[in-house]
Protein backbone atom coordinates (compact mmCIF):
# COMPACT_ATOMS: atom_id res chain seq x y z
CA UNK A 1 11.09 11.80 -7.72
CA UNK A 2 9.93 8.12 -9.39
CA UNK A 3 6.28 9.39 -10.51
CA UNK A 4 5.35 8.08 -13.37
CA UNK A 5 4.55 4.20 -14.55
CA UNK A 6 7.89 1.66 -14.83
CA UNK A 7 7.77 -1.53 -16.13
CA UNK A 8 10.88 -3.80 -14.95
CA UNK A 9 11.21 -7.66 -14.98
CA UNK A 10 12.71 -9.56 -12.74
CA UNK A 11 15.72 -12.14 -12.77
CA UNK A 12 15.50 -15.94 -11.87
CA UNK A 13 15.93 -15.15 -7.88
CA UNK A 14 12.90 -12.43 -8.21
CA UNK A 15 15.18 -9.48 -8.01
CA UNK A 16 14.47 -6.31 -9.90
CA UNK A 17 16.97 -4.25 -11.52
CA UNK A 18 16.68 -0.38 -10.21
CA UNK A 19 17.98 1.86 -13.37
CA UNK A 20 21.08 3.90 -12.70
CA UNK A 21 19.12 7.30 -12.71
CA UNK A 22 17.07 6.02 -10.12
CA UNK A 23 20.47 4.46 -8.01
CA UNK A 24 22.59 7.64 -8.53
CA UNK A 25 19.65 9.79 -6.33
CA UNK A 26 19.26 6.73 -4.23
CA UNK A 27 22.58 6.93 -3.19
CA UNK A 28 22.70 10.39 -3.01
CA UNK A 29 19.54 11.47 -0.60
CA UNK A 30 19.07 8.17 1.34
CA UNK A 31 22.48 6.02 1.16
CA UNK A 32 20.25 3.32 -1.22
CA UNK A 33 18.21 2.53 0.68
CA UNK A 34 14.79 1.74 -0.61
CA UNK A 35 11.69 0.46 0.52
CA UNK A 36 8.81 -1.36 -1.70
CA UNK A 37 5.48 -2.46 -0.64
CA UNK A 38 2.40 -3.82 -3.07
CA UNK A 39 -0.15 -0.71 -3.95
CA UNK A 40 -2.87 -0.60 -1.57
CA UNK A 41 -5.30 0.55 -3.96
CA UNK A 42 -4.09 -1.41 -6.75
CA UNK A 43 -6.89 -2.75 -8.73
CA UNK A 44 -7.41 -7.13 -8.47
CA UNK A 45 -4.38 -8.62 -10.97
CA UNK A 46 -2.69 -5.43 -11.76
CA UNK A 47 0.00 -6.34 -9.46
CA UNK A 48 1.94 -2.51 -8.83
CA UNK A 49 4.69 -1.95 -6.34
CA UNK A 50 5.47 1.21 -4.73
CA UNK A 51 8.85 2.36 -3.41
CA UNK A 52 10.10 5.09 -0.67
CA UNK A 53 13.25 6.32 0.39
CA UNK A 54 13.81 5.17 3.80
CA UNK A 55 13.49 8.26 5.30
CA UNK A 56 10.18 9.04 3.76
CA UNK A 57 8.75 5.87 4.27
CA UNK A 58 9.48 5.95 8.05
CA UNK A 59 6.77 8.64 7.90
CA UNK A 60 4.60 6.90 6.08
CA UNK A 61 5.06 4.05 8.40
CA UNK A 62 5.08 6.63 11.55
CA UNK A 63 0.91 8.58 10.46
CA UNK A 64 -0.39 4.40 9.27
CA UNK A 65 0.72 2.88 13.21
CA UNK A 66 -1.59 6.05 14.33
CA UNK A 67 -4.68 4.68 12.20
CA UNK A 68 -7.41 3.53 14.84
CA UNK A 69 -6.92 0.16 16.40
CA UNK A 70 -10.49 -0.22 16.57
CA UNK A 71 -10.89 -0.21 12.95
CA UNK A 72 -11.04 -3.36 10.93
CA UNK A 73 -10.16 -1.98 7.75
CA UNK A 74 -7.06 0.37 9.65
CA UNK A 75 -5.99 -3.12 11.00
CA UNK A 76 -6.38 -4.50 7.39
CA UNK A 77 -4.52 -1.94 5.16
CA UNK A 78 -1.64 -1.67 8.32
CA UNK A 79 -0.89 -5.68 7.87
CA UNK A 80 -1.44 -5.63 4.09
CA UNK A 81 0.81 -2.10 3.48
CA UNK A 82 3.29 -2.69 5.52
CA UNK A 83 3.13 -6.00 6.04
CA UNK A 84 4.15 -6.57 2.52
CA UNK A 85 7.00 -4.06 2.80
């Protein structure tokens, strides 16, 4: 759907513009909605986003709550990846 590398500024309130081609299947397969999170395995100052449809990031969200509670780094990727969402 989105692969690929997009480069998009913000406005004064830290907003970023979605392009139309992206809102038209937004709005067509998951009613807009949208949800963005940093990049886990973005390299120190690169500063990426990712974004999922709702419905897809649900089960992303669903298979990370099942990582091991026991694990520090689980723990650690669950509050930074979607604790940034």
């Amino acid at each position: 759907m989105f692969r690929g590398t997009h480069r998009h500024s913000l406005d004064s309130k830290g907003r970023m513009n979605v392009p139309a081609r992206f809102r038209d299947w937004l709005n067509a397969h998951c009613d807009g909605q949208l949800i963005v999170t940093i990049d886990a395995q973005s390299q120190p100052g690169e500063r990426c986003l990712v974004a999922y449809p709702l419905p897809t990031w649900e089960k992303v969200e669903r298979r990370i709550a099942e990582l091991p509670s026991n694990s520090v780094a689980a723990r650690q990727f669950q509050r930074l990846f979607v604790g940034q969402s």
